[in-house]
PDB file of N, CA and C in Angstrom:
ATOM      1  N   UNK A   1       0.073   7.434  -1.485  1.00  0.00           N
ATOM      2  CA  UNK A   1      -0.151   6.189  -2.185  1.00  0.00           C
ATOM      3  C   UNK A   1      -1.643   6.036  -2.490  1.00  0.00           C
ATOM      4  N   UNK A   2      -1.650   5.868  -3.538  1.00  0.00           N
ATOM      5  CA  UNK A   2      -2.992   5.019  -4.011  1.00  0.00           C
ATOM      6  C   UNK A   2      -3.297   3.695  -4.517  1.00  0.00           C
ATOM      7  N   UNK A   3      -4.842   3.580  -4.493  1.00  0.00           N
ATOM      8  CA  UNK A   3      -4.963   1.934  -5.577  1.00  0.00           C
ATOM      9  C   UNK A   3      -5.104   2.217  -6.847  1.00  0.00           C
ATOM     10  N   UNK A   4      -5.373   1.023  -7.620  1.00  0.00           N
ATOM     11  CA  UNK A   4      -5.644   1.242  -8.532  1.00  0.00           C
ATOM     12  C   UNK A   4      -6.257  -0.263  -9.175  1.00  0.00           C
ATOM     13  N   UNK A   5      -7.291  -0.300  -9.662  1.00  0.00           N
ATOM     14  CA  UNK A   5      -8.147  -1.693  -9.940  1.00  0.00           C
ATOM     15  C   UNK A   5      -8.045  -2.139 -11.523  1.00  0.00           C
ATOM     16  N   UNK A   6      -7.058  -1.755 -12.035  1.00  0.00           N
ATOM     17  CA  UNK A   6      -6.954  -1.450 -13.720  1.00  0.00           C
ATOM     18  C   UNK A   6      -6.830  -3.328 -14.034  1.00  0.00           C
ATOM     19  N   UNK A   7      -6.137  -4.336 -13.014  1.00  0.00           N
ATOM     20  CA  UNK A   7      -6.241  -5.503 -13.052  1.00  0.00           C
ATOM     21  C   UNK A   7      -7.100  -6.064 -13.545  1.00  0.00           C
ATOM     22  N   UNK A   8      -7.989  -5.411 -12.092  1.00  0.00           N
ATOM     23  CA  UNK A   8      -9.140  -6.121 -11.891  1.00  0.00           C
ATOM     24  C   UNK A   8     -10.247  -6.164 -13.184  1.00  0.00           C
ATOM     25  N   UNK A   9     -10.084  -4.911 -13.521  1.00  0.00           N
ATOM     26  CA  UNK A   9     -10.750  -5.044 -14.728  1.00  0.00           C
ATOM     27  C   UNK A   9     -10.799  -5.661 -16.021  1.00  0.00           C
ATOM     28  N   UNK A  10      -9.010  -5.832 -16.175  1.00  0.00           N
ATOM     29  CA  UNK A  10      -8.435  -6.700 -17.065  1.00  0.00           C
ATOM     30  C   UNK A  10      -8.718  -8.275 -17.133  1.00  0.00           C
ATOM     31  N   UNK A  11      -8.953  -8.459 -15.911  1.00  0.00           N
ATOM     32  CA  UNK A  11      -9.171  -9.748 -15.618  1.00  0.00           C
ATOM     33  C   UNK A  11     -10.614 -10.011 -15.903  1.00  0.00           C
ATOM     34  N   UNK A  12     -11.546  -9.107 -15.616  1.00  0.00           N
ATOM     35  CA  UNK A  12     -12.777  -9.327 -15.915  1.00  0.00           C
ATOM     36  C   UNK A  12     -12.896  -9.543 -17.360  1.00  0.00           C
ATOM     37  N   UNK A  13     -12.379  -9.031 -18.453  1.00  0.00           N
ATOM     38  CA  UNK A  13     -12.288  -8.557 -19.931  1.00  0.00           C
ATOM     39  C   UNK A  13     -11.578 -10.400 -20.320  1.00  0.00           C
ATOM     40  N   UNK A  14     -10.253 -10.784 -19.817  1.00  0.00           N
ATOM     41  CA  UNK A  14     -10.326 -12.005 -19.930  1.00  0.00           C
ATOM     42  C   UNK A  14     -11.032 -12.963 -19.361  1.00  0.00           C
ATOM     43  N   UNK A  15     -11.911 -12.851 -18.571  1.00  0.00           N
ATOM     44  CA  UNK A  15     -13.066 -13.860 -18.310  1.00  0.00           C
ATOM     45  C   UNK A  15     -13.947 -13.683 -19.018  1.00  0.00           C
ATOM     46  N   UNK A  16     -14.549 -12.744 -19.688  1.00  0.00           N
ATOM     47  CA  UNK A  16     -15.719 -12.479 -20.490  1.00  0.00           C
ATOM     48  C   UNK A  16     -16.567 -12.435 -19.308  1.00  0.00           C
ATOM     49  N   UNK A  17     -16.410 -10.994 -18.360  1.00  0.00           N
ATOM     50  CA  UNK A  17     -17.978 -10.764 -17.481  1.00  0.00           C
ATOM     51  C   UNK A  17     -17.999  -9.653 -17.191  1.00  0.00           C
ATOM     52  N   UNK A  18     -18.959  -9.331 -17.169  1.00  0.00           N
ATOM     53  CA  UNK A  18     -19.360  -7.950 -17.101  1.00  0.00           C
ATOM     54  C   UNK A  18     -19.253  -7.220 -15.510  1.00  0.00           C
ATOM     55  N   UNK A  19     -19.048  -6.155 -14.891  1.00  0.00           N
ATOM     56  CA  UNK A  19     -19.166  -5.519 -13.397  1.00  0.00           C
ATOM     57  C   UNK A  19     -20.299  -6.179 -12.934  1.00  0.00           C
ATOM     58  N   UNK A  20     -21.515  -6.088 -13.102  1.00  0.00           N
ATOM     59  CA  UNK A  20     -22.907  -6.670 -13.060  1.00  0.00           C
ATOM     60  C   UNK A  20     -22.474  -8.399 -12.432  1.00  0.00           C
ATOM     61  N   UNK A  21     -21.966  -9.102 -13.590  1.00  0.00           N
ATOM     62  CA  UNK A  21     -21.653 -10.666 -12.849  1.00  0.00           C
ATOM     63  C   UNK A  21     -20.490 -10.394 -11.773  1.00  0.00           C
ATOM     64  N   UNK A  22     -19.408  -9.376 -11.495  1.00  0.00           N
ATOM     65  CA  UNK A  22     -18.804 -10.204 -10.759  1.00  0.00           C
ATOM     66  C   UNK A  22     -19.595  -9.762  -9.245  1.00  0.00           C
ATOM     67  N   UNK A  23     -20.695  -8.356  -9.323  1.00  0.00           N
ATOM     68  CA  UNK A  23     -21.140  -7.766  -8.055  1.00  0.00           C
ATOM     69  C   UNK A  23     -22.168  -9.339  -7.720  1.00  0.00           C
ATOM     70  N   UNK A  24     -22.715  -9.699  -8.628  1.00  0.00           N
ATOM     71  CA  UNK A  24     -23.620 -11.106  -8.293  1.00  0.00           C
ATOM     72  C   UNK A  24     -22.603 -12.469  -7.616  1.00  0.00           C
ATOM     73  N   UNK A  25     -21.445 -12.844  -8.571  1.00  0.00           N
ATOM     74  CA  UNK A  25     -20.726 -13.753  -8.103  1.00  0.00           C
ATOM     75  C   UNK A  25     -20.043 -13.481  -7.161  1.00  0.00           C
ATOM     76  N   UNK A  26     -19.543 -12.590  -6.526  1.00  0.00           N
ATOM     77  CA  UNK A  26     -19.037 -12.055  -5.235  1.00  0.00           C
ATOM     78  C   UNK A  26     -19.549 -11.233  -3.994  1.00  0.00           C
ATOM     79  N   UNK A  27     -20.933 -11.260  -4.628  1.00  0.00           N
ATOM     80  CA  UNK A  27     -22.144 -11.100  -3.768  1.00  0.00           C
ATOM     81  C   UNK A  27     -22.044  -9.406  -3.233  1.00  0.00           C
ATOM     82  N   UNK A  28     -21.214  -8.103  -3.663  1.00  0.00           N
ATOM     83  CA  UNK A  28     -20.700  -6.927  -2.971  1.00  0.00           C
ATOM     84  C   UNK A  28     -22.104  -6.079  -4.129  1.00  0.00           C
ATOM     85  N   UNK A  29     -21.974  -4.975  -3.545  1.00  0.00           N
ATOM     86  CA  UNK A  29     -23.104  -3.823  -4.178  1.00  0.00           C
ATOM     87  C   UNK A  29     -22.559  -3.027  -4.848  1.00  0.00           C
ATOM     88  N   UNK A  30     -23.579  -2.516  -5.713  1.00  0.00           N
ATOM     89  CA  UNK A  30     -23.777  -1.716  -6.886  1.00  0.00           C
ATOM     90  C   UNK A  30     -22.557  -0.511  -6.678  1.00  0.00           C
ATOM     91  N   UNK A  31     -23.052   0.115  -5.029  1.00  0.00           N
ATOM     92  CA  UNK A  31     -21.845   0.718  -4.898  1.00  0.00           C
ATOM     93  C   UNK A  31     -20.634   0.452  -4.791  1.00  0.00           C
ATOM     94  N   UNK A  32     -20.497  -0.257  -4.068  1.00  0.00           N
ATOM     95  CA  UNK A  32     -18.812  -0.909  -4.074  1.00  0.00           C
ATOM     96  C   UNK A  32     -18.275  -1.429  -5.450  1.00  0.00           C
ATOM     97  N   UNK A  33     -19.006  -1.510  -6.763  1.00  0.00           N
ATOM     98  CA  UNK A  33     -18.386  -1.486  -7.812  1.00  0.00           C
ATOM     99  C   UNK A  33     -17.882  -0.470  -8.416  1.00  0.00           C
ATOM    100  N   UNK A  34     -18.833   0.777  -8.190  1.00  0.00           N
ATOM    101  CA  UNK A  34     -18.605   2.247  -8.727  1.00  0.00           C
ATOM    102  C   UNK A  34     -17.303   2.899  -7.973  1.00  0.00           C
ATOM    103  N   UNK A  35     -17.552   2.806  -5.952  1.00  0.00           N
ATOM    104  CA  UNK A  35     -16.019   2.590  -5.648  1.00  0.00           C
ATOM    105  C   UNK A  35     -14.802   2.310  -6.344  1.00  0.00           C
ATOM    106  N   UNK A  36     -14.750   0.883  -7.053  1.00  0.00           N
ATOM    107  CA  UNK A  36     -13.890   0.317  -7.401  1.00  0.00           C
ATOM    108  C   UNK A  36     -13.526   1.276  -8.769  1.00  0.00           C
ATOM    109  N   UNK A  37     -14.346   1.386  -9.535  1.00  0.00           N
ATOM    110  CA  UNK A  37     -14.425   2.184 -10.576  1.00  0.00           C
ATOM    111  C   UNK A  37     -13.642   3.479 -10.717  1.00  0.00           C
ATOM    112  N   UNK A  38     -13.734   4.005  -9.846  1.00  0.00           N
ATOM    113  CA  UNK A  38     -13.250   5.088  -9.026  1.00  0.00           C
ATOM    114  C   UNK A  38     -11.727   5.189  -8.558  1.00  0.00           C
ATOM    115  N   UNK A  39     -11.553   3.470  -8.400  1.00  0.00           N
ATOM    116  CA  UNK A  39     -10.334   3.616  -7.350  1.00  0.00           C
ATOM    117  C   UNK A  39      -9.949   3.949  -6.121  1.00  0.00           C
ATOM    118  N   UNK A  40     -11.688   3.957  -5.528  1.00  0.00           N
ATOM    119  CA  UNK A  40     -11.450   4.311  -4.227  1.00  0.00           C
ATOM    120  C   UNK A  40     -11.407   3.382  -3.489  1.00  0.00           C
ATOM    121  N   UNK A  41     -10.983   3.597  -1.753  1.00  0.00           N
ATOM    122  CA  UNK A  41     -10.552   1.999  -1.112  1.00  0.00           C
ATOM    123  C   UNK A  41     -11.707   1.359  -0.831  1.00  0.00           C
ATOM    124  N   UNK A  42     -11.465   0.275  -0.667  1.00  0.00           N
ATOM    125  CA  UNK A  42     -12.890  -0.503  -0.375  1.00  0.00           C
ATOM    126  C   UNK A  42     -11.985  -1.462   0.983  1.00  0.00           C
ATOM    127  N   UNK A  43     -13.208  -2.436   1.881  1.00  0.00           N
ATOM    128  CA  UNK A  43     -12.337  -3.141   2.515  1.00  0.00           C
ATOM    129  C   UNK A  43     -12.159  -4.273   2.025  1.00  0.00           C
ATOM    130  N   UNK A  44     -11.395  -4.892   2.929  1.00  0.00           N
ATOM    131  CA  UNK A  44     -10.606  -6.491   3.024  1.00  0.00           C
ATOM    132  C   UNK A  44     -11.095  -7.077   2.746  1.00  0.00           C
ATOM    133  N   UNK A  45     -12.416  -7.168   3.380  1.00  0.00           N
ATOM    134  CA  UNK A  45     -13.540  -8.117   3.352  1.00  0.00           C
ATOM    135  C   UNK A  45     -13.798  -7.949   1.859  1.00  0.00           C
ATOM    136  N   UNK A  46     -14.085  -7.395   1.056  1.00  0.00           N
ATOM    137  CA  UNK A  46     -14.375  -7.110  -0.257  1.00  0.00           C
ATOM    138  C   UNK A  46     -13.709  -7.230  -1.300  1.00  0.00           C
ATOM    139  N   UNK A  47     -13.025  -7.095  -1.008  1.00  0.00           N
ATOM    140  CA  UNK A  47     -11.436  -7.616  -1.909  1.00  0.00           C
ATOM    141  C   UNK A  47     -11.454  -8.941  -1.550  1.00  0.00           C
ATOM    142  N   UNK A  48     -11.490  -9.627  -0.661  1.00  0.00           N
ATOM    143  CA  UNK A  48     -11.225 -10.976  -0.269  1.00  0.00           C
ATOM    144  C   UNK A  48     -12.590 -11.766  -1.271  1.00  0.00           C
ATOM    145  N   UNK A  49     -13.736 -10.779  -1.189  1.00  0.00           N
ATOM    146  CA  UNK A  49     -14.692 -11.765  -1.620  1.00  0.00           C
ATOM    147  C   UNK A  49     -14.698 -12.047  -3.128  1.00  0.00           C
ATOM    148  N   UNK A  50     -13.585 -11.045  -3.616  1.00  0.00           N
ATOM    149  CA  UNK A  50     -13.928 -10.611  -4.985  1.00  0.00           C
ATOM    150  C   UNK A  50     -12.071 -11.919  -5.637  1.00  0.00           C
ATOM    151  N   UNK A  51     -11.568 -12.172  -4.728  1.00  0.00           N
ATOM    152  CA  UNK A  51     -10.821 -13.038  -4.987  1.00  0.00           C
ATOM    153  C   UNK A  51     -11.088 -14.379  -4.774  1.00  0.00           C
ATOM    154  N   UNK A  52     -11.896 -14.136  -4.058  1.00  0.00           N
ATOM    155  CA  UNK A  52     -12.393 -15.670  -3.906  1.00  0.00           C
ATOM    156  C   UNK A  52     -13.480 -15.978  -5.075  1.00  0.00           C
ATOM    157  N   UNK A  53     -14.251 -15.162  -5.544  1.00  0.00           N
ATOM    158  CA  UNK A  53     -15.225 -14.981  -6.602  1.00  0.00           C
ATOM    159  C   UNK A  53     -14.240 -15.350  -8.047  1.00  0.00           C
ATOM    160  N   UNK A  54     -13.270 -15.083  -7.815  1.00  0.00           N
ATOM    161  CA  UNK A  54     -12.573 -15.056  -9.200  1.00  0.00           C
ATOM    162  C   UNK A  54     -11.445 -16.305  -9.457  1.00  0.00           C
ATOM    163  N   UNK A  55     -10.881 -16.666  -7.680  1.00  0.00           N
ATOM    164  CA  UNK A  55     -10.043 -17.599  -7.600  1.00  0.00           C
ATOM    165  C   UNK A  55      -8.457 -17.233  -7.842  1.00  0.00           C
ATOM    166  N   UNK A  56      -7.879 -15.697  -7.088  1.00  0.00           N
ATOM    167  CA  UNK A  56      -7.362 -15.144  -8.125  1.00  0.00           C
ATOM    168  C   UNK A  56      -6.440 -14.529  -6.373  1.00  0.00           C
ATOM    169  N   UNK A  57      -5.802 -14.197  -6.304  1.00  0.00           N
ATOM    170  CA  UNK A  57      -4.617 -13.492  -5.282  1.00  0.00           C
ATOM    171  C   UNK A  57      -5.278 -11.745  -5.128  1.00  0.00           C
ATOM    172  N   UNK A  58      -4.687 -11.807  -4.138  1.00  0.00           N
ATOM    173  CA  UNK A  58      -4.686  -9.865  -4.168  1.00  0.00           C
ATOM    174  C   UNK A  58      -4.253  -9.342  -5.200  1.00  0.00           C
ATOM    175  N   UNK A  59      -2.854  -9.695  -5.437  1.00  0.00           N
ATOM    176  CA  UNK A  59      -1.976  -8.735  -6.457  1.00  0.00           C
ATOM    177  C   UNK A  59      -2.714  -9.032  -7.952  1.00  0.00           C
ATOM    178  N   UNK A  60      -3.294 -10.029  -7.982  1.00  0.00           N
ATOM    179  CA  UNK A  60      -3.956 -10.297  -9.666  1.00  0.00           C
ATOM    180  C   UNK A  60      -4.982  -9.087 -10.014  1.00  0.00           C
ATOM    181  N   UNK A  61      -6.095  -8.385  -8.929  1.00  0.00           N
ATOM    182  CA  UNK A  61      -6.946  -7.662  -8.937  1.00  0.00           C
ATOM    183  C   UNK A  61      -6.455  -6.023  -8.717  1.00  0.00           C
ATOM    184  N   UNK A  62      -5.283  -5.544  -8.094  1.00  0.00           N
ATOM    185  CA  UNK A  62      -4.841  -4.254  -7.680  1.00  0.00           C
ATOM    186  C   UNK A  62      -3.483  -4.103  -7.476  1.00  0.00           C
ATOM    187  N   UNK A  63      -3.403  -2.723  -7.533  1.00  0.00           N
ATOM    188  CA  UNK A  63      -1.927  -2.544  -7.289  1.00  0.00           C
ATOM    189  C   UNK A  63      -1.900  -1.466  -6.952  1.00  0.00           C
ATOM    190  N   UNK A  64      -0.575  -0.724  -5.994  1.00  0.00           N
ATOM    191  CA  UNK A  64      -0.626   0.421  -5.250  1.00  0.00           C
ATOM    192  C   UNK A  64       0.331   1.265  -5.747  1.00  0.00           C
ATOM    193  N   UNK A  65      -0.221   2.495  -5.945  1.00  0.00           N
ATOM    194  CA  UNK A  65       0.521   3.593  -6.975  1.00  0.00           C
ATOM    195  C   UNK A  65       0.971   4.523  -6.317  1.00  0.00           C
ATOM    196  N   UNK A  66       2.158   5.240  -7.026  1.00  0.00           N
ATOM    197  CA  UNK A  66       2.660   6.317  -6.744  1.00  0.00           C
ATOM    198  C   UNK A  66       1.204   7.510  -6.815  1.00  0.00           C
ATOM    199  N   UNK A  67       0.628   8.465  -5.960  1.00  0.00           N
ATOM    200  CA  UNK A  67      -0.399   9.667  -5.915  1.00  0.00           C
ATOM    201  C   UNK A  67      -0.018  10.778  -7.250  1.00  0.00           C
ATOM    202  N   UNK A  68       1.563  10.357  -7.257  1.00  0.00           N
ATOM    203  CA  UNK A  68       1.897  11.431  -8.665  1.00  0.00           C
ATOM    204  C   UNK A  68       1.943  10.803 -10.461  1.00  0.00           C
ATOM    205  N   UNK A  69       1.660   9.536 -10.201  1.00  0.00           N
ATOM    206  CA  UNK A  69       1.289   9.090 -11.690  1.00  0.00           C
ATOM    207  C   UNK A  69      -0.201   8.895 -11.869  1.00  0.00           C
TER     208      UNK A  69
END
């Protein structure tokens, strides 16, 4: 199983903000965006901050994939 942040990004695109505002409004680093970018895991804590930054559920930002699609 994997993640996948394709949401999250979507959601950014309907807010009109760039990676840059949400690493400022959710206060996480440069790296942990490129992580995300990536699709690699990040923690709880980070995800949590990035929902609270947005006002938005877990499932609105990610979703967990089959490793073979």
């Amino acid at each position: 199983m994997a993640v996948s942040y394709k949401k999250l990004w979507k959601e950014l695109i309907d807010r009109d903000m760039r990676k840059q505002d949400l690493q400022i409004k959710a206060n996480i680093s440069a790296v942990t965006i490129a992580k995300l970018g990536r699709n690699e895991n990040v923690t709880t804590s980070v995800l949590s901050k990035i929902c609270k930054a947005l006002d938005c559920n877990i499932g609105d930002i990610m979703d967990i994939v089959d490793d073979e699609q």
